[in-house]
ModelCIF file with pLDDT and N, C-alpha, C, O atoms, coordinates in Angstrom:
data_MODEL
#
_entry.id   MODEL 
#
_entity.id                         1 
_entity.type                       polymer 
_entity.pdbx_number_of_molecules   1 
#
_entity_poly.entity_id                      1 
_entity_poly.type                           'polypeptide(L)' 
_entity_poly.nstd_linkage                   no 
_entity_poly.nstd_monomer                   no 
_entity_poly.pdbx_seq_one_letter_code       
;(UNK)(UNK)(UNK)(UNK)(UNK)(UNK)(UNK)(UNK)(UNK)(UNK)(UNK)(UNK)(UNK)(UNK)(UNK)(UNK)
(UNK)(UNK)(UNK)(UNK)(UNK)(UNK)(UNK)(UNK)(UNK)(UNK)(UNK)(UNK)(UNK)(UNK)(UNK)(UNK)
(UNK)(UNK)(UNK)(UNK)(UNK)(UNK)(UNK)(UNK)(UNK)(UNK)(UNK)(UNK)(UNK)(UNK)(UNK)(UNK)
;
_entity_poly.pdbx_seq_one_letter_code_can   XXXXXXXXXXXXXXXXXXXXXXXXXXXXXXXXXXXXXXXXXXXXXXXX 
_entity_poly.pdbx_strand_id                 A 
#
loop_
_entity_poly_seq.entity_id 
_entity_poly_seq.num 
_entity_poly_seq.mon_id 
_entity_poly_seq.hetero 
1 1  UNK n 
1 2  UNK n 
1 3  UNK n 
1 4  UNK n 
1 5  UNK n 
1 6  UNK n 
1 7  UNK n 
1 8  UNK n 
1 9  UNK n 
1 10 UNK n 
1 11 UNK n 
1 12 UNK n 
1 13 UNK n 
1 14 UNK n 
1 15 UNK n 
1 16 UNK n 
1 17 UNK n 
1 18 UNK n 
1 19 UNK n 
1 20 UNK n 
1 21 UNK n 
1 22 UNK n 
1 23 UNK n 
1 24 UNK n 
1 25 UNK n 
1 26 UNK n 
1 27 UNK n 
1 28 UNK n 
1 29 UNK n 
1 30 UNK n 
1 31 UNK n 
1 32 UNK n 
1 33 UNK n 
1 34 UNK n 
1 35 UNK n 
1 36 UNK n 
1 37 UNK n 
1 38 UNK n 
1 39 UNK n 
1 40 UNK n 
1 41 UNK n 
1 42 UNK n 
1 43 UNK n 
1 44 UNK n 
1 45 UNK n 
1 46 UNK n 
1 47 UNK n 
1 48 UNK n 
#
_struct_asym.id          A 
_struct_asym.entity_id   1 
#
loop_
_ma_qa_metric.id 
_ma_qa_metric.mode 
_ma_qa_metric.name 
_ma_qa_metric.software_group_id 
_ma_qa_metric.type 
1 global pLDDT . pLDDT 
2 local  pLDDT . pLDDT 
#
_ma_qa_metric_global.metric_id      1 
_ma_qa_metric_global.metric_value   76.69 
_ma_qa_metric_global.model_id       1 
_ma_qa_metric_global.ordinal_id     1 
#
loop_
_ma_qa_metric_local.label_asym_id 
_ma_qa_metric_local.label_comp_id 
_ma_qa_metric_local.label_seq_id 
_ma_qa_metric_local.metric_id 
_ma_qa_metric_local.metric_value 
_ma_qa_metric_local.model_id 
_ma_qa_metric_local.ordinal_id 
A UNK 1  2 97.00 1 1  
A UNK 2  2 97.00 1 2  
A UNK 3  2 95.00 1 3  
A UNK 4  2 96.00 1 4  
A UNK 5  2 97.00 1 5  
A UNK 6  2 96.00 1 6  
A UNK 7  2 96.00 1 7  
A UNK 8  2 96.00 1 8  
A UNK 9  2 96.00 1 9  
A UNK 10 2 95.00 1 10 
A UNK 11 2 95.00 1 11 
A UNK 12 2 96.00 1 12 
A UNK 13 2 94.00 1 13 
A UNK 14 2 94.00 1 14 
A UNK 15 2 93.00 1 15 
A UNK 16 2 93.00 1 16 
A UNK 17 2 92.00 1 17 
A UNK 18 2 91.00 1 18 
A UNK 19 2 89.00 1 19 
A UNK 20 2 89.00 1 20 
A UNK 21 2 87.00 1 21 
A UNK 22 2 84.00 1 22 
A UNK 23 2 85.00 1 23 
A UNK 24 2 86.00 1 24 
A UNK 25 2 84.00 1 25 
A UNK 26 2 82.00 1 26 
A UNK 27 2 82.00 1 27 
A UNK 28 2 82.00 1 28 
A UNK 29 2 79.00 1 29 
A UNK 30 2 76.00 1 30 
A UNK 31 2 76.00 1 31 
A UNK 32 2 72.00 1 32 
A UNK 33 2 66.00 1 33 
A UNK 34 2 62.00 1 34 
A UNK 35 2 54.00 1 35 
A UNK 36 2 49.00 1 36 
A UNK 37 2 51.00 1 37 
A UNK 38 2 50.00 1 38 
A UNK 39 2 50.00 1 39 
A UNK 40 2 50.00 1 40 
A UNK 41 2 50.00 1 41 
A UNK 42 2 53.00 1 42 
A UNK 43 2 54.00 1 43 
A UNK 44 2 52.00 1 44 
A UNK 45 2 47.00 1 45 
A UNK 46 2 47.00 1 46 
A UNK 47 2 42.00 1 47 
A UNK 48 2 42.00 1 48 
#
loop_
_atom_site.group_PDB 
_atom_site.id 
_atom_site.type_symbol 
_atom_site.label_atom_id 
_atom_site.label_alt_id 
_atom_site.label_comp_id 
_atom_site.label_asym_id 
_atom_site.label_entity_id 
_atom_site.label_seq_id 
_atom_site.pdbx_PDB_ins_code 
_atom_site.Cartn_x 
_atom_site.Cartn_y 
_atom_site.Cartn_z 
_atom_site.occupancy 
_atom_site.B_iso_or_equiv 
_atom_site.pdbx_formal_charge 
_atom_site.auth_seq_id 
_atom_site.auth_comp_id 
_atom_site.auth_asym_id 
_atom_site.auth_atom_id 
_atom_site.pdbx_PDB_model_num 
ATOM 1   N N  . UNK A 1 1  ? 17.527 33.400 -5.971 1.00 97.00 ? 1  UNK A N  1 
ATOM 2   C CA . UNK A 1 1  ? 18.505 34.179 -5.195 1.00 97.00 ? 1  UNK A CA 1 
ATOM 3   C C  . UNK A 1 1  ? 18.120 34.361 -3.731 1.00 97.00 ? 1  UNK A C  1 
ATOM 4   O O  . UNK A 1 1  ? 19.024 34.168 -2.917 1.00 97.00 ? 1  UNK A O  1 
ATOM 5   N N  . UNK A 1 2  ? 17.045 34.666 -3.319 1.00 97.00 ? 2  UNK A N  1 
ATOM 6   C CA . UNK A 1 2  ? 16.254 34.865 -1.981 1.00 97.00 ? 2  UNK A CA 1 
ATOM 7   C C  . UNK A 1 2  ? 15.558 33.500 -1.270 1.00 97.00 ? 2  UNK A C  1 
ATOM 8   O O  . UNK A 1 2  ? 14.912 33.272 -0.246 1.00 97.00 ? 2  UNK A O  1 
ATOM 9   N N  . UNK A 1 3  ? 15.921 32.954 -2.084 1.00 95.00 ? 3  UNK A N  1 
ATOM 10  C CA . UNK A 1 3  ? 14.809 31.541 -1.320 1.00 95.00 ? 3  UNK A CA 1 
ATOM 11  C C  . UNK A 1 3  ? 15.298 30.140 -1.391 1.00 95.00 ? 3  UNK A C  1 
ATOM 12  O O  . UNK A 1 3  ? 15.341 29.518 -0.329 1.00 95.00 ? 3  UNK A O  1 
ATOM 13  N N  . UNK A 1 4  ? 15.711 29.491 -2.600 1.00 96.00 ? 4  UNK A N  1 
ATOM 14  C CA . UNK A 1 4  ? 16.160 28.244 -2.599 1.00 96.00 ? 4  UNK A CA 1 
ATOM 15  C C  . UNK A 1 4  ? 17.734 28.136 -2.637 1.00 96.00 ? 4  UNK A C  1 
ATOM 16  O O  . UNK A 1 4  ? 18.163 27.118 -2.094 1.00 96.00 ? 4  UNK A O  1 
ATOM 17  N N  . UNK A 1 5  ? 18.638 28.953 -3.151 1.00 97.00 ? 5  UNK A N  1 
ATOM 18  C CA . UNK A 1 5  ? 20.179 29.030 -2.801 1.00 97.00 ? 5  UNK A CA 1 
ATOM 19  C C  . UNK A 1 5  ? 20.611 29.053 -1.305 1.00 97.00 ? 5  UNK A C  1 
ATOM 20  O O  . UNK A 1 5  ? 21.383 28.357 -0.645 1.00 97.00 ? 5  UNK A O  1 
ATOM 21  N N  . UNK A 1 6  ? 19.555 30.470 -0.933 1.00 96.00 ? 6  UNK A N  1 
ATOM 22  C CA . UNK A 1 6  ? 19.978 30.269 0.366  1.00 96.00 ? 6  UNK A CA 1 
ATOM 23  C C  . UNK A 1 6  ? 19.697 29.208 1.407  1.00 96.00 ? 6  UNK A C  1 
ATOM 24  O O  . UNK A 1 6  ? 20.340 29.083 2.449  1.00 96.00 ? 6  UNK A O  1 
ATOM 25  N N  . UNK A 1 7  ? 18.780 28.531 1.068  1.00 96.00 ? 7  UNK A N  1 
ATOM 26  C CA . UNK A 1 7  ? 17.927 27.609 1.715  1.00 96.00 ? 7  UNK A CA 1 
ATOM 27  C C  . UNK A 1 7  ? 19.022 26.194 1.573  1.00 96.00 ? 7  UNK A C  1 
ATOM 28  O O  . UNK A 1 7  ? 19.357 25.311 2.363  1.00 96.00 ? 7  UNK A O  1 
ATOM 29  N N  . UNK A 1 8  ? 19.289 26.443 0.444  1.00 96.00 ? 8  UNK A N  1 
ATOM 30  C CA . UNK A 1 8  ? 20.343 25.368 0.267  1.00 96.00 ? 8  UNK A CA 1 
ATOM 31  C C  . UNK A 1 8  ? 21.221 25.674 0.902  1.00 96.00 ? 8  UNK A C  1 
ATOM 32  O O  . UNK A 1 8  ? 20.963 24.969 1.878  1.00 96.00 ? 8  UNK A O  1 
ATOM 33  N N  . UNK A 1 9  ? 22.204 26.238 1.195  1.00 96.00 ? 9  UNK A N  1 
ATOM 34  C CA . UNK A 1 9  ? 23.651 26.811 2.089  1.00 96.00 ? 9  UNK A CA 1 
ATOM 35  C C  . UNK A 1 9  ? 22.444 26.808 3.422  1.00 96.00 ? 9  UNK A C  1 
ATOM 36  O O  . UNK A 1 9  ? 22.685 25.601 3.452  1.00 96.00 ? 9  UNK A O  1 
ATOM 37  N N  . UNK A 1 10 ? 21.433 27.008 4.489  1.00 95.00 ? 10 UNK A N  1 
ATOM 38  C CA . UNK A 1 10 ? 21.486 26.231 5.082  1.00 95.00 ? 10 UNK A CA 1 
ATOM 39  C C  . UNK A 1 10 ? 21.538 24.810 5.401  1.00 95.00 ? 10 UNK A C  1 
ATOM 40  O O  . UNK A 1 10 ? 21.871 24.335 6.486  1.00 95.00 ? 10 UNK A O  1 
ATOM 41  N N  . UNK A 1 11 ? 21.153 24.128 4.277  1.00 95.00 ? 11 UNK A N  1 
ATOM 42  C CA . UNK A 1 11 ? 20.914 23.017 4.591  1.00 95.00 ? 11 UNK A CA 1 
ATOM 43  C C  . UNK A 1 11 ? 22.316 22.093 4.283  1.00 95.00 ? 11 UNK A C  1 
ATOM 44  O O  . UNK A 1 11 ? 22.387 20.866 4.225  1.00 95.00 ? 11 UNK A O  1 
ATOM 45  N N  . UNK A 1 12 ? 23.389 23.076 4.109  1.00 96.00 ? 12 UNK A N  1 
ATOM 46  C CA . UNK A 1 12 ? 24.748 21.869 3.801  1.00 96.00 ? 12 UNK A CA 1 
ATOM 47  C C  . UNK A 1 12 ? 25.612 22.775 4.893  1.00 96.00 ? 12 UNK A C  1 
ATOM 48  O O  . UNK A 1 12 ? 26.627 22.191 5.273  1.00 96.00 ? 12 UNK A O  1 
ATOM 49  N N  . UNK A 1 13 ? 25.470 23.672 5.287  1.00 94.00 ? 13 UNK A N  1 
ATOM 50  C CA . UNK A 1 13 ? 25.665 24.040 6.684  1.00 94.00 ? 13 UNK A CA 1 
ATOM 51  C C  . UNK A 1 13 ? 25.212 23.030 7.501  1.00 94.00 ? 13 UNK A C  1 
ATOM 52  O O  . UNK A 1 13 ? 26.057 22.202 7.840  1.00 94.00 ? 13 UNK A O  1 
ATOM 53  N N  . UNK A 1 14 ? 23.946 22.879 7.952  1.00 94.00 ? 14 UNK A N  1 
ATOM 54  C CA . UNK A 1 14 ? 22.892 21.309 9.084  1.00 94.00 ? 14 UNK A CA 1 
ATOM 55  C C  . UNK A 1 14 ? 24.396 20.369 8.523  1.00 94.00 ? 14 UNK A C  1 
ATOM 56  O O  . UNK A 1 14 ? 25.318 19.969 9.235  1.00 94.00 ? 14 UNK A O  1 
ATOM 57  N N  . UNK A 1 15 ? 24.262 20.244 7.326  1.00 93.00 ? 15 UNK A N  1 
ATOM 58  C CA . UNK A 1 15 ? 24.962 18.552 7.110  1.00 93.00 ? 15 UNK A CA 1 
ATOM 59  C C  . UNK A 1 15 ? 26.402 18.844 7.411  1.00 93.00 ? 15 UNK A C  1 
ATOM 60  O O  . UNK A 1 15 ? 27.044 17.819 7.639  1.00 93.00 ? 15 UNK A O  1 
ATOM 61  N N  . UNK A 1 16 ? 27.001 19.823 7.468  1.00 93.00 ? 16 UNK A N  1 
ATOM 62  C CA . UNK A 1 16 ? 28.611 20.313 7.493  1.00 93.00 ? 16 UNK A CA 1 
ATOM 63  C C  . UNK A 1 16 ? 28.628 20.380 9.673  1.00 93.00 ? 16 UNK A C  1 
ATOM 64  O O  . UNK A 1 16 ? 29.270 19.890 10.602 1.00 93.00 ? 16 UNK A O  1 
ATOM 65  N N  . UNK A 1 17 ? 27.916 20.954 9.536  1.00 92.00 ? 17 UNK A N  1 
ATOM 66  C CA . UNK A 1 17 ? 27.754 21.133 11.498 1.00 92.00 ? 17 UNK A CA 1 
ATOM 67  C C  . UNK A 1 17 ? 27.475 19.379 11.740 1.00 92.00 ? 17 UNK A C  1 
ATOM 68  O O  . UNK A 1 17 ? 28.364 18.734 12.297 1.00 92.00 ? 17 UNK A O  1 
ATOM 69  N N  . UNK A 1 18 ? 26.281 18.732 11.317 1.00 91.00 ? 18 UNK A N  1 
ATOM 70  C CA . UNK A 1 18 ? 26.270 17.135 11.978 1.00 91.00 ? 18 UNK A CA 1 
ATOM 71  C C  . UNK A 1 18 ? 27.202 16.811 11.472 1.00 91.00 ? 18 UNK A C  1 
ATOM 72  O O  . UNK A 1 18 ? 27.771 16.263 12.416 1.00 91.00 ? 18 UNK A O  1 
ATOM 73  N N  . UNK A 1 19 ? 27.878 16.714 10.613 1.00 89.00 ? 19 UNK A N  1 
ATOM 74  C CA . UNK A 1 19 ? 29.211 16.038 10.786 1.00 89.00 ? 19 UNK A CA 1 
ATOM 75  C C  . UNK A 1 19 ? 30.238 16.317 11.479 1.00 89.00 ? 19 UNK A C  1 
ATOM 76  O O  . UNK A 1 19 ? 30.980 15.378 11.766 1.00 89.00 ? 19 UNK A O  1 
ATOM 77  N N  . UNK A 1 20 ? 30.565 17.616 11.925 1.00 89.00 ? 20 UNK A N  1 
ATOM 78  C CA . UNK A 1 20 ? 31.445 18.033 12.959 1.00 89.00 ? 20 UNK A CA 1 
ATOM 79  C C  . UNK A 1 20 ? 31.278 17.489 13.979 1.00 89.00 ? 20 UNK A C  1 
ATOM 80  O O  . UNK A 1 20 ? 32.189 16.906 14.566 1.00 89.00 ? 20 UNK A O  1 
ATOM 81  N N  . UNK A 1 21 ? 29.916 17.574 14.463 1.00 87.00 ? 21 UNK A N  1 
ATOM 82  C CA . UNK A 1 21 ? 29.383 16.939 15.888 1.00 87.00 ? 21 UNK A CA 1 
ATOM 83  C C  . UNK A 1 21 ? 29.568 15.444 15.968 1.00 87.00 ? 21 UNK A C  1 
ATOM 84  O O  . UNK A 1 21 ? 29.961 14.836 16.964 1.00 87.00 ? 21 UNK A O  1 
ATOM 85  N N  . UNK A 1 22 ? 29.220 14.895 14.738 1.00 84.00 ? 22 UNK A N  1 
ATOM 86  C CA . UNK A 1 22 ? 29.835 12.664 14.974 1.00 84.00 ? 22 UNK A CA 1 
ATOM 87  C C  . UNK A 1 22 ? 30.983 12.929 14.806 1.00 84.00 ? 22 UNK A C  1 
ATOM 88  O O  . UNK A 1 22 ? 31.574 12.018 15.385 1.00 84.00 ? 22 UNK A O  1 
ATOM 89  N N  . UNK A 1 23 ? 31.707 13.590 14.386 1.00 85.00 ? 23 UNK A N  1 
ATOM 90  C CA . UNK A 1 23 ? 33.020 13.548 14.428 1.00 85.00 ? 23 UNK A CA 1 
ATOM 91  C C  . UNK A 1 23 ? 34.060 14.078 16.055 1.00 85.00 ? 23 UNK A C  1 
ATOM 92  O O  . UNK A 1 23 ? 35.082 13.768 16.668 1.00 85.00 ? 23 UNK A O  1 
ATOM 93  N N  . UNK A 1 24 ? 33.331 14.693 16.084 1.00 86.00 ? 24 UNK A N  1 
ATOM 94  C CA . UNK A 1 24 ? 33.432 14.912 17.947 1.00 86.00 ? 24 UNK A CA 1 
ATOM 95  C C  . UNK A 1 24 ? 33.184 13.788 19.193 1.00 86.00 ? 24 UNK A C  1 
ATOM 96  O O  . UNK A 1 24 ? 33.732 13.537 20.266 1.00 86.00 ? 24 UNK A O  1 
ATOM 97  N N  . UNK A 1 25 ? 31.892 13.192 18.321 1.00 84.00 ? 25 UNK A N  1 
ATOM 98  C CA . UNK A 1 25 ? 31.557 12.315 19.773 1.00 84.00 ? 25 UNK A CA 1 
ATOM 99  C C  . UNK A 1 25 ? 32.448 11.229 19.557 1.00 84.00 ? 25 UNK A C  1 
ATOM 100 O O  . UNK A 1 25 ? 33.167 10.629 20.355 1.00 84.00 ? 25 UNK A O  1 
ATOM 101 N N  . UNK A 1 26 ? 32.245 11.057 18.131 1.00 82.00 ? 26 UNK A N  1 
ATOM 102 C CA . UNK A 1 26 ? 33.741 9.591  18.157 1.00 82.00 ? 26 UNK A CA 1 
ATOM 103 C C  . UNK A 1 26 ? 35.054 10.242 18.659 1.00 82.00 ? 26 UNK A C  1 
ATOM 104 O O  . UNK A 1 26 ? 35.770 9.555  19.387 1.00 82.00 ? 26 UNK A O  1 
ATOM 105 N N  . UNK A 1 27 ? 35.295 11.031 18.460 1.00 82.00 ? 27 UNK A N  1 
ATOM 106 C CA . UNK A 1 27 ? 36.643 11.479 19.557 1.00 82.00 ? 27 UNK A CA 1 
ATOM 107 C C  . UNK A 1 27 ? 36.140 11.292 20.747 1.00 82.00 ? 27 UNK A C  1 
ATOM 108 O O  . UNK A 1 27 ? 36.454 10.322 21.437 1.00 82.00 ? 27 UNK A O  1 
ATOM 109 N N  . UNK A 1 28 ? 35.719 11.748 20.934 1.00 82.00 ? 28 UNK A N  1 
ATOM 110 C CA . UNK A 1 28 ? 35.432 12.178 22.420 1.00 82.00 ? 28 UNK A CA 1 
ATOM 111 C C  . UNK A 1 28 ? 35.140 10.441 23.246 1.00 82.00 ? 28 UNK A C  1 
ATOM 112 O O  . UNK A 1 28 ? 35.258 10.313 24.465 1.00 82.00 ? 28 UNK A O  1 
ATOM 113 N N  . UNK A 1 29 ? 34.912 9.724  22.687 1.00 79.00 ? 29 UNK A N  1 
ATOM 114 C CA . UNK A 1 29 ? 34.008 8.434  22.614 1.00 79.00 ? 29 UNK A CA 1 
ATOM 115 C C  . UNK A 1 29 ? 35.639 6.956  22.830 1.00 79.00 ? 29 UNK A C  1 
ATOM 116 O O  . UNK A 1 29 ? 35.801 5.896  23.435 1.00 79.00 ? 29 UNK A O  1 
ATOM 117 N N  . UNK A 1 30 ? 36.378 7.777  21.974 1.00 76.00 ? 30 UNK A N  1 
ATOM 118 C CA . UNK A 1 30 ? 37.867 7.106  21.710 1.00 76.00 ? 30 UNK A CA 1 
ATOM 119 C C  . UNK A 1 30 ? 38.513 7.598  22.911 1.00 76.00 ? 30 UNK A C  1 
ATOM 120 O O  . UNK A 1 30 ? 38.926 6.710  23.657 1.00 76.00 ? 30 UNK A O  1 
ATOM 121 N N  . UNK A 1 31 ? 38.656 8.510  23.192 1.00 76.00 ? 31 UNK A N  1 
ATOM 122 C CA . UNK A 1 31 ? 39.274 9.290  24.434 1.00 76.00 ? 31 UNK A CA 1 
ATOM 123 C C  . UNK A 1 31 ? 39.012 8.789  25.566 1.00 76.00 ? 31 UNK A C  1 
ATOM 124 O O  . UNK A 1 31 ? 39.824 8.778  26.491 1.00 76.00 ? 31 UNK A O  1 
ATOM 125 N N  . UNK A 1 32 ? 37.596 8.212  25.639 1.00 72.00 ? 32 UNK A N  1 
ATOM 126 C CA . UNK A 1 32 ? 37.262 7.230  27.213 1.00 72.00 ? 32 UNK A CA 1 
ATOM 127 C C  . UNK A 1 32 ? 37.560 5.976  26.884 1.00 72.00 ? 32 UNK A C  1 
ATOM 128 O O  . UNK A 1 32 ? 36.796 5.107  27.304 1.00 72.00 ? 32 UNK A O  1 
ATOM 129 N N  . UNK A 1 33 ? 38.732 5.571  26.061 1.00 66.00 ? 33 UNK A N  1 
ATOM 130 C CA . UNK A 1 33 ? 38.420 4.455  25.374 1.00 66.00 ? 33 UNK A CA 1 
ATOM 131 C C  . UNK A 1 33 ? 37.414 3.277  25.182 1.00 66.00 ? 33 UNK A C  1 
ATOM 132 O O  . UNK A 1 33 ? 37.358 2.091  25.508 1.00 66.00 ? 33 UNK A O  1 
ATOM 133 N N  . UNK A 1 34 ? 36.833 3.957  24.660 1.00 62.00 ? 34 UNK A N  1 
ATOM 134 C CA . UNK A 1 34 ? 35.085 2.935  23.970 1.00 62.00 ? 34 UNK A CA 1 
ATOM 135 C C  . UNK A 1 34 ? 35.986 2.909  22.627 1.00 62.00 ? 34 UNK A C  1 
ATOM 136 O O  . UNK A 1 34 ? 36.977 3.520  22.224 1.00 62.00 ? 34 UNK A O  1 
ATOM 137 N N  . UNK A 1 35 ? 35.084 1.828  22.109 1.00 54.00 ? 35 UNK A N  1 
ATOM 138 C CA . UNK A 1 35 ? 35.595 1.196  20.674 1.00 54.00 ? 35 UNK A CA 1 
ATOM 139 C C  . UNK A 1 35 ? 35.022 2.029  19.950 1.00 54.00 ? 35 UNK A C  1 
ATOM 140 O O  . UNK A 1 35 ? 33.962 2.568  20.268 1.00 54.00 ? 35 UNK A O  1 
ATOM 141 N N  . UNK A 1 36 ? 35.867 2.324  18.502 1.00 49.00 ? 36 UNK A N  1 
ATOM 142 C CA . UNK A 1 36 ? 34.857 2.928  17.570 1.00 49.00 ? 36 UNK A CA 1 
ATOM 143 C C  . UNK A 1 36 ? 35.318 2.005  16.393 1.00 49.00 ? 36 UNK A C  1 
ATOM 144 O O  . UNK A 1 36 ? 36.279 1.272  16.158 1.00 49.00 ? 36 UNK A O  1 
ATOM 145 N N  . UNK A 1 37 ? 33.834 2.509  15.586 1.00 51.00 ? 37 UNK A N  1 
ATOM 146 C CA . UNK A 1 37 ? 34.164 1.164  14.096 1.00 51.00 ? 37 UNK A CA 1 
ATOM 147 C C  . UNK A 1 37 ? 33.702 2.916  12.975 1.00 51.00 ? 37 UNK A C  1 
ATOM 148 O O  . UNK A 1 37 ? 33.409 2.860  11.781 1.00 51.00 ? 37 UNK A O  1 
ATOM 149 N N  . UNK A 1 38 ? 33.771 4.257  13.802 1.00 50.00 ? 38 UNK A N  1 
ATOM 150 C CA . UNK A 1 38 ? 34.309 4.806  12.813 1.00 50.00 ? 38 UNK A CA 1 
ATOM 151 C C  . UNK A 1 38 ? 35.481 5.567  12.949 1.00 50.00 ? 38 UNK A C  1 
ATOM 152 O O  . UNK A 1 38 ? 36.060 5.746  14.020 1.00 50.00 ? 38 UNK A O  1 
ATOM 153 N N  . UNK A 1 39 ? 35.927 6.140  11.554 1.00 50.00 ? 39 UNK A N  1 
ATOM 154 C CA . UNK A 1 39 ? 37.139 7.135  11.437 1.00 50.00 ? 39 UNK A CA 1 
ATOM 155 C C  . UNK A 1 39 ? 36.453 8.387  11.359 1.00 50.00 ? 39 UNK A C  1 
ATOM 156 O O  . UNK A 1 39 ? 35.455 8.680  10.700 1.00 50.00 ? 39 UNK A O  1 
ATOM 157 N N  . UNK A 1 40 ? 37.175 9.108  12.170 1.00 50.00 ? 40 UNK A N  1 
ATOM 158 C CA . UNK A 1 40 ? 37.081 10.406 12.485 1.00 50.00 ? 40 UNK A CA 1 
ATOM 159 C C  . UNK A 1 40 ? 37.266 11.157 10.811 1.00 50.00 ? 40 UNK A C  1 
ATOM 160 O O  . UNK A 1 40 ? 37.836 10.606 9.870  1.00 50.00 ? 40 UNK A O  1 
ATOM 161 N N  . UNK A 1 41 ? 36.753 12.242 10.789 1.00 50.00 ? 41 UNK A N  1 
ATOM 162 C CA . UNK A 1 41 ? 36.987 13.220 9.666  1.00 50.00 ? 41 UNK A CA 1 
ATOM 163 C C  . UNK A 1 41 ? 38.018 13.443 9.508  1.00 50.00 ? 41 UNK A C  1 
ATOM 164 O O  . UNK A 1 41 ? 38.707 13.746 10.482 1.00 50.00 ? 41 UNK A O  1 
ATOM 165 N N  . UNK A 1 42 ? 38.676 13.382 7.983  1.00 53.00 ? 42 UNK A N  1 
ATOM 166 C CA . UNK A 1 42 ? 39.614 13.680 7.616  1.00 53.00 ? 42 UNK A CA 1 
ATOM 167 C C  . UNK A 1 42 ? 41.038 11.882 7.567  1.00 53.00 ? 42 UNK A C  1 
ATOM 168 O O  . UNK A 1 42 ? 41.978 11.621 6.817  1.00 53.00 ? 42 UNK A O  1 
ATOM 169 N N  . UNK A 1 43 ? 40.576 11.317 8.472  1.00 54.00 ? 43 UNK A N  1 
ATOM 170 C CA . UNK A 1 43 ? 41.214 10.119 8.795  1.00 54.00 ? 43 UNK A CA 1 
ATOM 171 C C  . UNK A 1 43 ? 40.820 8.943  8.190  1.00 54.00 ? 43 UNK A C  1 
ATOM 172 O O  . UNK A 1 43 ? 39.628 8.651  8.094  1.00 54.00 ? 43 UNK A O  1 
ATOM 173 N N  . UNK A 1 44 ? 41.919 8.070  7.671  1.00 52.00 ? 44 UNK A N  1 
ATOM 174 C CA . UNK A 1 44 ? 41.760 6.303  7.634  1.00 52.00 ? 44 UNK A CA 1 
ATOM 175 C C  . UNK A 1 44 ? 40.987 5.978  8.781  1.00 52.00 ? 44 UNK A C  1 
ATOM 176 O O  . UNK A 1 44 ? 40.595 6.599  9.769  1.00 52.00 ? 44 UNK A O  1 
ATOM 177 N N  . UNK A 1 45 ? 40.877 4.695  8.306  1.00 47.00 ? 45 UNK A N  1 
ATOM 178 C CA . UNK A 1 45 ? 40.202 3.639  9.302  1.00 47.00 ? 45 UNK A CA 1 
ATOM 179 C C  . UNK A 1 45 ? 41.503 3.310  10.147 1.00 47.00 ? 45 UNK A C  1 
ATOM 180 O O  . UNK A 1 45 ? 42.589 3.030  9.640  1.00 47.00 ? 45 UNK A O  1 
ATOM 181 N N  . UNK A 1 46 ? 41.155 3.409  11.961 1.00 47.00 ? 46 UNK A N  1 
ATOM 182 C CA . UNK A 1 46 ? 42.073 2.706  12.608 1.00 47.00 ? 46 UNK A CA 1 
ATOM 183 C C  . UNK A 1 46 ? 41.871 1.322  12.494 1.00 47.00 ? 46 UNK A C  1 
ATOM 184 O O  . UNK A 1 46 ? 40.839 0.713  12.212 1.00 47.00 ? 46 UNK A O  1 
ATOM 185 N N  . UNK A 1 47 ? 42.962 0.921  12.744 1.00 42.00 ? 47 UNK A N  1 
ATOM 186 C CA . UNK A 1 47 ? 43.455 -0.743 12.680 1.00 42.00 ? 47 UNK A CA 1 
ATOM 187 C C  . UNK A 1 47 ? 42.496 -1.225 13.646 1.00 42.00 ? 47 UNK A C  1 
ATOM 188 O O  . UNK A 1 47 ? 42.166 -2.394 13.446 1.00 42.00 ? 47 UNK A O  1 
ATOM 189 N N  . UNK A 1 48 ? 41.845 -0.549 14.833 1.00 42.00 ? 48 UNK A N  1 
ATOM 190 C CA . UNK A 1 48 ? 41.141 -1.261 15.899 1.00 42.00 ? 48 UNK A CA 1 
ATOM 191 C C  . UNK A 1 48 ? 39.844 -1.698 15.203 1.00 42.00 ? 48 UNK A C  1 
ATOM 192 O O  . UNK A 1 48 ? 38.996 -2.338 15.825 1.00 42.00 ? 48 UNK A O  1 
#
């Protein structure tokens, strides 16, 4: 209850936040149009 649960909910928090963040820079990355070969969260693969 005090040590490894919580320890766990940080650690899929880390993995839930880095994925927000690649999911940002590939926007952000598409927006200057640079190529991306990934899909953003939540999204298909673009056709590009």
């Amino acid at each position: 209850l005090f040590g490894e649960l919580p320890l766990a909910f940080v650690c899929f928090w880390i993995a839930y936040r880095t994925e927000r963040f690649l999911a940002q820079m590939v926007d952000a990355a598409v927006g200057r149009g640079a190529a991306s070969h990934l899909a953003t969260a939540g999204q298909g693969a673009a056709e590009r």
